[in-house]
PDB file of N, CA and C in Angstrom:
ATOM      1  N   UNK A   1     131.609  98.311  36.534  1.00  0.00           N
ATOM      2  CA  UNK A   1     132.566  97.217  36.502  1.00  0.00           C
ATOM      3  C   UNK A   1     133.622  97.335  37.602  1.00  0.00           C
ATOM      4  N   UNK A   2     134.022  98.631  38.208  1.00  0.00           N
ATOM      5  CA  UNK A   2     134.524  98.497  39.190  1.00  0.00           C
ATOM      6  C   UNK A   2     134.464  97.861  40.433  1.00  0.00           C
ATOM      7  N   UNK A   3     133.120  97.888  40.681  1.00  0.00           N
ATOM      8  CA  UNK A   3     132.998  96.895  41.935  1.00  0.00           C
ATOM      9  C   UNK A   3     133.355  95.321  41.700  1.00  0.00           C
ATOM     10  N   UNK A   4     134.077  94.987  40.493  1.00  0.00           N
ATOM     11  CA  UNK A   4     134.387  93.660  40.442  1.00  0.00           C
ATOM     12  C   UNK A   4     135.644  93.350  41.122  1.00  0.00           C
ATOM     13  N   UNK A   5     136.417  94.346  40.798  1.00  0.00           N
ATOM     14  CA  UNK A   5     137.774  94.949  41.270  1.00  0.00           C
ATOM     15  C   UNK A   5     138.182  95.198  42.263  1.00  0.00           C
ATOM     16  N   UNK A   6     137.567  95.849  43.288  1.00  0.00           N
ATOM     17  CA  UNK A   6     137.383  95.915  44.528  1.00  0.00           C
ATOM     18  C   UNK A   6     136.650  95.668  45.387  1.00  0.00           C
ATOM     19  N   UNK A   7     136.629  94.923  46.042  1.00  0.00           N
ATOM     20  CA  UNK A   7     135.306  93.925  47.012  1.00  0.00           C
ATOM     21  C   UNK A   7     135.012  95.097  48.248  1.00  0.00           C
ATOM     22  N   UNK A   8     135.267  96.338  48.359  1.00  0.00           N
ATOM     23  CA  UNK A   8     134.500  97.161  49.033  1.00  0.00           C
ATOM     24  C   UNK A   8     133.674  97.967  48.728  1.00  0.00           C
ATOM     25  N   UNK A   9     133.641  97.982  47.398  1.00  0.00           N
ATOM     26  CA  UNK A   9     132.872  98.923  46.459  1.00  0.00           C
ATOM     27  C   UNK A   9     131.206  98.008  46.420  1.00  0.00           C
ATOM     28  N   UNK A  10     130.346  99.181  46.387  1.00  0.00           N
ATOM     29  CA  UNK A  10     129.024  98.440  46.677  1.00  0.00           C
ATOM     30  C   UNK A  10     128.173  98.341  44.870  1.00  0.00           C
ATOM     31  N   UNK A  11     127.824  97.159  45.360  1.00  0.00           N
ATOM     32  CA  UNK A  11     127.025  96.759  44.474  1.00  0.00           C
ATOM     33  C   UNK A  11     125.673  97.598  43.427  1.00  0.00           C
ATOM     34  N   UNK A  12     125.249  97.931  43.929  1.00  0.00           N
ATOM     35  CA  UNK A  12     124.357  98.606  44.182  1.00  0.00           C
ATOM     36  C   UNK A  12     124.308  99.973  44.977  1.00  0.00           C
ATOM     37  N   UNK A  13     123.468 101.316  44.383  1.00  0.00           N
ATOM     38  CA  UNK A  13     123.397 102.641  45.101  1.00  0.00           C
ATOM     39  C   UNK A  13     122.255 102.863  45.743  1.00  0.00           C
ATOM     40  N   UNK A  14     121.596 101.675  46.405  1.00  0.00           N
ATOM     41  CA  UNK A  14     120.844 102.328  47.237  1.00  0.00           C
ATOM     42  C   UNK A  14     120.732 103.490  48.393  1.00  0.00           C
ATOM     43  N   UNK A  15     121.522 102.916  49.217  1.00  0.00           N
ATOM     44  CA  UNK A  15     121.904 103.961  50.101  1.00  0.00           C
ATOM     45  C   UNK A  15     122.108 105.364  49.633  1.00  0.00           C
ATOM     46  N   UNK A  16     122.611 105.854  48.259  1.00  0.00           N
ATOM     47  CA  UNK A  16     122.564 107.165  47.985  1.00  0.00           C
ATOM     48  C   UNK A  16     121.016 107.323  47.405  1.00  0.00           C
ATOM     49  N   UNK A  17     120.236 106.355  46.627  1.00  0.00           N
ATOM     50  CA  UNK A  17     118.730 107.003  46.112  1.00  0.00           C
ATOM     51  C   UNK A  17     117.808 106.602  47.785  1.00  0.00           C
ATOM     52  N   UNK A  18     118.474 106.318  48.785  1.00  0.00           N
ATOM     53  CA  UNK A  18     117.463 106.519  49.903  1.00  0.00           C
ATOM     54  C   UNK A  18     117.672 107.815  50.492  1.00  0.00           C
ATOM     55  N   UNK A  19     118.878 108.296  49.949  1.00  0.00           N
ATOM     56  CA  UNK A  19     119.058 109.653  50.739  1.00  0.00           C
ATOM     57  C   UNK A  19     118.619 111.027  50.232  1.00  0.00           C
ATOM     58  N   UNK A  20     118.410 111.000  48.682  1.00  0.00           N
ATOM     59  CA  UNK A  20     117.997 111.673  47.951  1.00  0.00           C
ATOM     60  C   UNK A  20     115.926 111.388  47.579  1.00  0.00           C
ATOM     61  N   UNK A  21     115.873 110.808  48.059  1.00  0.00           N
ATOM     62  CA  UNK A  21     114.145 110.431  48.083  1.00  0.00           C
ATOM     63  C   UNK A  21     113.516 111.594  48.908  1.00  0.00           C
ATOM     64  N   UNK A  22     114.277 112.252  49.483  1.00  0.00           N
ATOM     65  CA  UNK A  22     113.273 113.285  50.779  1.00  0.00           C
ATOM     66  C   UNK A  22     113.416 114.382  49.553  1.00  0.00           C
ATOM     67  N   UNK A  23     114.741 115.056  48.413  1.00  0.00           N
ATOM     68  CA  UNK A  23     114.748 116.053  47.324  1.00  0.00           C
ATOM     69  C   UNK A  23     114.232 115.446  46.606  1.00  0.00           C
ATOM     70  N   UNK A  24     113.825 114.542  46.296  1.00  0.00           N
ATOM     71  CA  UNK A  24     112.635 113.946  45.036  1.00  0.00           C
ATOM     72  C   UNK A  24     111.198 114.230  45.097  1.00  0.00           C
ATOM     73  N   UNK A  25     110.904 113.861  46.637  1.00  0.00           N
ATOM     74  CA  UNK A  25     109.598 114.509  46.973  1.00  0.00           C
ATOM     75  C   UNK A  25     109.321 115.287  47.573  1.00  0.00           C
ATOM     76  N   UNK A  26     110.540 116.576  47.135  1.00  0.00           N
ATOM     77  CA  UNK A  26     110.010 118.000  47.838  1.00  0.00           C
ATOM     78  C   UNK A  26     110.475 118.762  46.413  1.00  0.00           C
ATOM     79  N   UNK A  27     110.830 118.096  45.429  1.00  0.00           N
ATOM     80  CA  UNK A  27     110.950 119.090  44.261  1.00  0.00           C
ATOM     81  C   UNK A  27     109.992 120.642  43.682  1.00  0.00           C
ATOM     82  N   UNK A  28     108.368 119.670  43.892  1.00  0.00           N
ATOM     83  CA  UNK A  28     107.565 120.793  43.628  1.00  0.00           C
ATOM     84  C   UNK A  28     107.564 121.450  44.586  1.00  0.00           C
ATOM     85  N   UNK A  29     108.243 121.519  45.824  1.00  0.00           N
ATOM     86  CA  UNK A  29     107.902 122.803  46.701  1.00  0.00           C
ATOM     87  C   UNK A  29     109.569 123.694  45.793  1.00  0.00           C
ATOM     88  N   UNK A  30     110.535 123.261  45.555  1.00  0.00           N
ATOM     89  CA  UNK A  30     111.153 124.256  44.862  1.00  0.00           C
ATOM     90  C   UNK A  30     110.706 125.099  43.530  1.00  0.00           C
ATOM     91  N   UNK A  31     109.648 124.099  43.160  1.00  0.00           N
ATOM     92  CA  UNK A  31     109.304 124.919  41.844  1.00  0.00           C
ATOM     93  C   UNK A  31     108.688 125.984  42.181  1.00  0.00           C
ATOM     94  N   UNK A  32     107.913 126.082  43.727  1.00  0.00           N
ATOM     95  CA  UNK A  32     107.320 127.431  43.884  1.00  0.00           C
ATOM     96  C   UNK A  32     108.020 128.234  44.983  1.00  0.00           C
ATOM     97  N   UNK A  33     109.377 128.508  44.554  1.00  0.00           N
ATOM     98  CA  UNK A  33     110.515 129.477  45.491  1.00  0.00           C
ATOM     99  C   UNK A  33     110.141 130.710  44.990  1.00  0.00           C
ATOM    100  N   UNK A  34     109.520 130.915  43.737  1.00  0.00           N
ATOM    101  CA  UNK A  34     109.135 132.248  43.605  1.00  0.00           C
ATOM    102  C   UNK A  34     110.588 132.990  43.229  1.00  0.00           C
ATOM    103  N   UNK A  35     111.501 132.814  43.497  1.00  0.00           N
ATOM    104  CA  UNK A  35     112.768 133.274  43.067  1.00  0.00           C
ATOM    105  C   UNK A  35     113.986 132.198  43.628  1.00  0.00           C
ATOM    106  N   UNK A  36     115.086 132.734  42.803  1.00  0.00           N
ATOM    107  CA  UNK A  36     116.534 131.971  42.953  1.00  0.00           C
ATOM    108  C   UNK A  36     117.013 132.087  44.686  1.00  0.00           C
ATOM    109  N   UNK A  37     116.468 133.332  45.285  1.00  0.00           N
ATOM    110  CA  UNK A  37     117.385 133.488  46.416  1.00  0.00           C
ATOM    111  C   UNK A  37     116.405 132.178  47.665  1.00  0.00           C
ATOM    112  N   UNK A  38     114.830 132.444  47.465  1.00  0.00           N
ATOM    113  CA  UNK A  38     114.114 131.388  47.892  1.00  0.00           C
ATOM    114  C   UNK A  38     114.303 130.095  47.710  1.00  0.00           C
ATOM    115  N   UNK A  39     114.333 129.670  46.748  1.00  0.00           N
ATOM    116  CA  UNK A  39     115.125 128.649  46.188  1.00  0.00           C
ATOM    117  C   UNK A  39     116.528 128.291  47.368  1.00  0.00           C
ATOM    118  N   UNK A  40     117.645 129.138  47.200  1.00  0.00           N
ATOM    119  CA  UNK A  40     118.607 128.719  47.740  1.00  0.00           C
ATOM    120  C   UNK A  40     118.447 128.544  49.337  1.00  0.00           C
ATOM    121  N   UNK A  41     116.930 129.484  49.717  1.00  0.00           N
ATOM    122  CA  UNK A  41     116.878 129.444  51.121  1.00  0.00           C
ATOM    123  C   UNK A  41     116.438 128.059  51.802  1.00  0.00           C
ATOM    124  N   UNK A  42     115.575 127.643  50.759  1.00  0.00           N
ATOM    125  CA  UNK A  42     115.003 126.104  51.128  1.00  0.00           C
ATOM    126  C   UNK A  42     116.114 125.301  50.781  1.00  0.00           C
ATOM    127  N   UNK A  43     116.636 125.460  50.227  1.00  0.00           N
ATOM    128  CA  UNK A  43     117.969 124.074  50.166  1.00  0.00           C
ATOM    129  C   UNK A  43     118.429 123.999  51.492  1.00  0.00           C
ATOM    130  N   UNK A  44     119.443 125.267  51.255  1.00  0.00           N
ATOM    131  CA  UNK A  44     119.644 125.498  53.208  1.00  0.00           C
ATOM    132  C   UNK A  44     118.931 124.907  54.073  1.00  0.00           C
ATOM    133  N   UNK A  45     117.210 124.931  54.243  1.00  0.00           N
ATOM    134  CA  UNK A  45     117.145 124.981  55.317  1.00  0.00           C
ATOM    135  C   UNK A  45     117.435 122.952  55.311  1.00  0.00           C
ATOM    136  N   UNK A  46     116.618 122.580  53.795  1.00  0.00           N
ATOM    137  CA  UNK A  46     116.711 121.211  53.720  1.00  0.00           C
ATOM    138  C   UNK A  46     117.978 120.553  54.215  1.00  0.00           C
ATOM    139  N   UNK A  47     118.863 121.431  53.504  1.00  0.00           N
ATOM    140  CA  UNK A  47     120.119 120.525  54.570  1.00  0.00           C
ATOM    141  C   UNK A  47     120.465 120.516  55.617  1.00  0.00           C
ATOM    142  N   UNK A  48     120.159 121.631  56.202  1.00  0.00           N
ATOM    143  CA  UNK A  48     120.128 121.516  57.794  1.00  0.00           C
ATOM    144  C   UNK A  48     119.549 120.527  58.437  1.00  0.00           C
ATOM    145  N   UNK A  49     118.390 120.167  57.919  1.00  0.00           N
ATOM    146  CA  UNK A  49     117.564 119.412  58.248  1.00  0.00           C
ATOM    147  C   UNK A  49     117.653 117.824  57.815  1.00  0.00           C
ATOM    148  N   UNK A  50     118.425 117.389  56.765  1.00  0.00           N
ATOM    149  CA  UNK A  50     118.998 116.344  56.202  1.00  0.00           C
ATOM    150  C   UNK A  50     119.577 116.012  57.106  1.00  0.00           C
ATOM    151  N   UNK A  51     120.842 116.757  57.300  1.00  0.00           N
ATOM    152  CA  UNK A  51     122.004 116.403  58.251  1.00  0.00           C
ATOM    153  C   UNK A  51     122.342 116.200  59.364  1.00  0.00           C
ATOM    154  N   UNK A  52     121.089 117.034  60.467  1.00  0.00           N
ATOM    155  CA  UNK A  52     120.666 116.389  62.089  1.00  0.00           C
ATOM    156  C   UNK A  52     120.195 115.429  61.961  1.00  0.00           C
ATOM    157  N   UNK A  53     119.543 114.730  61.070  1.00  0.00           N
ATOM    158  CA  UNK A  53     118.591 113.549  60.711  1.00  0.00           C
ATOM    159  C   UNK A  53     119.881 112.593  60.699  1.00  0.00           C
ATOM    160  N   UNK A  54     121.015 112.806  59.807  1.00  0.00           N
ATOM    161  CA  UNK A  54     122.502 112.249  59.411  1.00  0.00           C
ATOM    162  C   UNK A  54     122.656 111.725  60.950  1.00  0.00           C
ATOM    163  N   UNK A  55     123.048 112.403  61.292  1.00  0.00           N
ATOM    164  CA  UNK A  55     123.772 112.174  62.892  1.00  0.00           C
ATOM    165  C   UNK A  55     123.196 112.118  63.755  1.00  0.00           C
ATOM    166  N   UNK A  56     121.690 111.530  63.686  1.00  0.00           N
ATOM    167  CA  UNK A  56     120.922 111.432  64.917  1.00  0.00           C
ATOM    168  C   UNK A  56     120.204 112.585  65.797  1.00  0.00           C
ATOM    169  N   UNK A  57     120.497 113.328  65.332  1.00  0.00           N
ATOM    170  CA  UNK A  57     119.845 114.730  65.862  1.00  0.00           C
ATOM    171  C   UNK A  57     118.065 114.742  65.589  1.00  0.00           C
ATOM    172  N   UNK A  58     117.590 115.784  66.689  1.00  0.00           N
ATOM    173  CA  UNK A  58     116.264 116.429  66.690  1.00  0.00           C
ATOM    174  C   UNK A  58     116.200 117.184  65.520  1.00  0.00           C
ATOM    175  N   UNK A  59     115.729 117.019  64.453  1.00  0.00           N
ATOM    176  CA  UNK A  59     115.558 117.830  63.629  1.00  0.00           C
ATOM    177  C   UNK A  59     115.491 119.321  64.240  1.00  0.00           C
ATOM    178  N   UNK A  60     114.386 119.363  64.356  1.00  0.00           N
ATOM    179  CA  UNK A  60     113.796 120.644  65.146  1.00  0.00           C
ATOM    180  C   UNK A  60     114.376 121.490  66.416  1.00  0.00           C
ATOM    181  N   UNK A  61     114.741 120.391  67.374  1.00  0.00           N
ATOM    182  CA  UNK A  61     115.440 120.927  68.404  1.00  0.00           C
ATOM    183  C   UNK A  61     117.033 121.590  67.508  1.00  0.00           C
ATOM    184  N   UNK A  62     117.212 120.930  67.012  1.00  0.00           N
ATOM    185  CA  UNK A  62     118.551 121.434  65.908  1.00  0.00           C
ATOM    186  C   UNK A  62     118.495 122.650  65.464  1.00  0.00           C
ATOM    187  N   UNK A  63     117.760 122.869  64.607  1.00  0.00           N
ATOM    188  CA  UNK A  63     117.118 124.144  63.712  1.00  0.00           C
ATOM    189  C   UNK A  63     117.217 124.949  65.446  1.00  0.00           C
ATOM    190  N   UNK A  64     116.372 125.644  66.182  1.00  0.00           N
ATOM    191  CA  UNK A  64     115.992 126.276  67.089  1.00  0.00           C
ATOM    192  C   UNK A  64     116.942 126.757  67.664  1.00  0.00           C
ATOM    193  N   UNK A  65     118.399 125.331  68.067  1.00  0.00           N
ATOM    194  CA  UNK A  65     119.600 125.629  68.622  1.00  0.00           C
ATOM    195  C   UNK A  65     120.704 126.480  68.003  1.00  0.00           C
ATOM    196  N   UNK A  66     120.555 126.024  66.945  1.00  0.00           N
ATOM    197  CA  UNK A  66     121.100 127.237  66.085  1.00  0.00           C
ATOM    198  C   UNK A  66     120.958 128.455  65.579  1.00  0.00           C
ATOM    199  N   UNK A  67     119.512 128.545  65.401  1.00  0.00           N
ATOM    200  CA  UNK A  67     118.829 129.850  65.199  1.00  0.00           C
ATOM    201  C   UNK A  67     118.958 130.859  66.448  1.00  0.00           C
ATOM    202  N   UNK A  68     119.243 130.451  67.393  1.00  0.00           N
ATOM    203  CA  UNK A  68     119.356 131.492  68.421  1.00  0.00           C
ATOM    204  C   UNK A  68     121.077 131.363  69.164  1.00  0.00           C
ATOM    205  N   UNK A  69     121.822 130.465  68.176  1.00  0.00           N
ATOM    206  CA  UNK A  69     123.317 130.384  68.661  1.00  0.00           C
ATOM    207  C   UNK A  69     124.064 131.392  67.536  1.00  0.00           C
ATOM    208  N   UNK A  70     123.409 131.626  66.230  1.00  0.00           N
ATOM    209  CA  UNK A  70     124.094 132.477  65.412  1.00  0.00           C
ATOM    210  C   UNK A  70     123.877 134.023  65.527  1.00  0.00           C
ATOM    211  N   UNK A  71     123.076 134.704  66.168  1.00  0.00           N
ATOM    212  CA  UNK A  71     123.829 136.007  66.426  1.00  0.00           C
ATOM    213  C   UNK A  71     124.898 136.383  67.321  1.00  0.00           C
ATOM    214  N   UNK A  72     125.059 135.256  68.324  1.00  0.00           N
ATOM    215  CA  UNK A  72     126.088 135.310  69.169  1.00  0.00           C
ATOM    216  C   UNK A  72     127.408 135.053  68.558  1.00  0.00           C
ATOM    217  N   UNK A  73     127.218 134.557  67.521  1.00  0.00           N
ATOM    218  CA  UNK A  73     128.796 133.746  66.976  1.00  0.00           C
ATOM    219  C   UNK A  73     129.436 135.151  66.424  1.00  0.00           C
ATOM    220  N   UNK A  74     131.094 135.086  66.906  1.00  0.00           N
ATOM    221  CA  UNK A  74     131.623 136.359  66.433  1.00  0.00           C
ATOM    222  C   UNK A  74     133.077 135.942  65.669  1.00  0.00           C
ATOM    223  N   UNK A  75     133.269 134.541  65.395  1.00  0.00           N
ATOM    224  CA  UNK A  75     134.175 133.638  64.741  1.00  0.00           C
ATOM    225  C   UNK A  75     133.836 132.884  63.813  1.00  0.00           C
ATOM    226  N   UNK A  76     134.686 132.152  62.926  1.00  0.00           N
ATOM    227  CA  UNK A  76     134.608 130.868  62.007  1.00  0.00           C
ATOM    228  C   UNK A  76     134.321 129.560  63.169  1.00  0.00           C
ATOM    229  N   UNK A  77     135.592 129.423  64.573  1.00  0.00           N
ATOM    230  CA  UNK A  77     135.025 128.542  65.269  1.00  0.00           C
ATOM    231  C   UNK A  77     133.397 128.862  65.938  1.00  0.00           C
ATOM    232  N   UNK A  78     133.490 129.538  66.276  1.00  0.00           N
ATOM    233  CA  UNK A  78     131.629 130.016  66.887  1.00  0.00           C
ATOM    234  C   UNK A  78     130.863 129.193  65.937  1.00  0.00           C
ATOM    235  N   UNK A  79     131.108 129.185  65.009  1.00  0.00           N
ATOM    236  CA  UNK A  79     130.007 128.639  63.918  1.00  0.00           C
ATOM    237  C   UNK A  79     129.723 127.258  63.806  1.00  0.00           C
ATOM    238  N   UNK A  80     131.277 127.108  63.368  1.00  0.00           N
ATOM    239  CA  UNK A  80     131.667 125.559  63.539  1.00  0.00           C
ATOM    240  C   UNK A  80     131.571 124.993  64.772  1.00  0.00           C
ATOM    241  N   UNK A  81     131.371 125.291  66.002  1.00  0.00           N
ATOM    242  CA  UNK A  81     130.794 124.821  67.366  1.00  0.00           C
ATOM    243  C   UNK A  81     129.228 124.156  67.038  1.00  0.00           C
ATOM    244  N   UNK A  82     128.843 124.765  66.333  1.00  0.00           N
ATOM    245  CA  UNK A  82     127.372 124.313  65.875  1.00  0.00           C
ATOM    246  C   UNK A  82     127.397 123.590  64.940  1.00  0.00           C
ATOM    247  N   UNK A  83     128.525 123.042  64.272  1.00  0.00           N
ATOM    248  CA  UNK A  83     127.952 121.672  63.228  1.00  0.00           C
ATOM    249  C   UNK A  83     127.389 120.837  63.955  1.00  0.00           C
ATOM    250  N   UNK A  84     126.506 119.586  63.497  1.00  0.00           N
ATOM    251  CA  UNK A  84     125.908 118.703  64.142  1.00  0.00           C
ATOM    252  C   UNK A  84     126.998 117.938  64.945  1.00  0.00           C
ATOM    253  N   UNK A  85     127.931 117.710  64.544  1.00  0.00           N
ATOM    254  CA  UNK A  85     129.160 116.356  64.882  1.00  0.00           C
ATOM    255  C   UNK A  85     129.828 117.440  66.116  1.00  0.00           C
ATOM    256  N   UNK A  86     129.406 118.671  66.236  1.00  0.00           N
ATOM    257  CA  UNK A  86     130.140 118.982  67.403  1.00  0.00           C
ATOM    258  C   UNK A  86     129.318 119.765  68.537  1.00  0.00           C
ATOM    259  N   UNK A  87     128.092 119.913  68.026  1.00  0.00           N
ATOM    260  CA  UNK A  87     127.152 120.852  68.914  1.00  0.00           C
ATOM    261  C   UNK A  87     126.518 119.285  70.327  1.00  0.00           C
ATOM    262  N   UNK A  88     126.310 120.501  71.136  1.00  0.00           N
ATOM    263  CA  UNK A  88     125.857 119.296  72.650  1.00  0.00           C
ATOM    264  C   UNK A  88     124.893 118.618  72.757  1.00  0.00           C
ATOM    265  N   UNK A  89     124.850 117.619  72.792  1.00  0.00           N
ATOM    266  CA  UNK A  89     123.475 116.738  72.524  1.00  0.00           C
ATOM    267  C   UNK A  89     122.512 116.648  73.411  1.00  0.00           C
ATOM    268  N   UNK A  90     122.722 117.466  74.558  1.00  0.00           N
ATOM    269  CA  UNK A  90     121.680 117.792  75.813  1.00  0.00           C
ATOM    270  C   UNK A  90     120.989 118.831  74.904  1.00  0.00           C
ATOM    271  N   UNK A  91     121.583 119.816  74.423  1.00  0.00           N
ATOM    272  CA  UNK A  91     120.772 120.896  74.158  1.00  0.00           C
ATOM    273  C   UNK A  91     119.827 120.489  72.603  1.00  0.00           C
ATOM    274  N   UNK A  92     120.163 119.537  72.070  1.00  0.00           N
ATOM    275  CA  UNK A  92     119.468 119.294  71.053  1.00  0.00           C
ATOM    276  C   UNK A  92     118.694 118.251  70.770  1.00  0.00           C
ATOM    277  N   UNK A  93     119.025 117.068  71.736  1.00  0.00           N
ATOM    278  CA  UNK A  93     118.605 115.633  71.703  1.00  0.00           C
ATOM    279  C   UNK A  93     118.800 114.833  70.571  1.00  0.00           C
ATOM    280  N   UNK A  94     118.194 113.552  70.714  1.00  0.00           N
ATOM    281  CA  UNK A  94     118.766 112.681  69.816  1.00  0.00           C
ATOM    282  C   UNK A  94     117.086 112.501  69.108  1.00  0.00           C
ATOM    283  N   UNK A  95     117.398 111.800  67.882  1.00  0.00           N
ATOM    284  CA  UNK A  95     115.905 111.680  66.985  1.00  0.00           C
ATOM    285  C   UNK A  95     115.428 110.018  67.640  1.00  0.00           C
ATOM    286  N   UNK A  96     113.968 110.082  67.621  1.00  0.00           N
ATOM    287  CA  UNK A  96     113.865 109.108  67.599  1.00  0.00           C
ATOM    288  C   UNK A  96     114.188 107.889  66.506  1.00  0.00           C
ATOM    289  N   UNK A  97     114.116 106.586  67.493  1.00  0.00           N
ATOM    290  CA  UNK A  97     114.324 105.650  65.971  1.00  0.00           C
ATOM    291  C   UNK A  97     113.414 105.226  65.142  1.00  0.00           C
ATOM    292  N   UNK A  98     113.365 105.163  63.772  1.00  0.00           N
ATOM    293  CA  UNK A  98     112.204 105.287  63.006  1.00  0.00           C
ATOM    294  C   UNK A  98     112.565 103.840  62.733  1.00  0.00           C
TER     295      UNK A  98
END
């Protein structure tokens, strides 16, 4: 009933069950994490992978850029240099448009 109230409020939640459709149909790969810490490792990687997708990023080129930018990091900023919204988009490219 709120969205009657405020005319910016959306009608409808699509936009959140389109975003959650990629953890709907990867559920059974969590059922076979084999353990809690596996489990938490695939979330991770899923969101990594959610979230270059978010902002236009290479999935993949993403993952790779980071995987070889985190032993170098010797800070909180080092790290945070590598969120998607701030890492270089030469080195990672942009996704295609689907």
């Amino acid at each position: 009933m709120c969205f009657l109230n405020d005319g910016r409020l959306e009608i409808g939640n699509i936009l959140t069950e389109q975003e959650i459709k990629p953890f709907l149909m990867a559920r059974k790969n969590f059922l076979f994490a084999s353990s809690v810490n596996g489990a938490r490792a695939l979330c991770l990687r899923f969101s990594l992978i959610r979230t270059a997708k978010i902002h236009g990023l290479d999935p993949y080129r993403y993952y790779v850029e980071i995987l070889e930018q985190i032993p170098h990091c010797q800070s909180v900023g080092d790290y945070g240099a590598l969120l998607p919204w701030y890492i270089q988009l030469e080195k990672v490219g942009m996704a295609a448009a689907a």
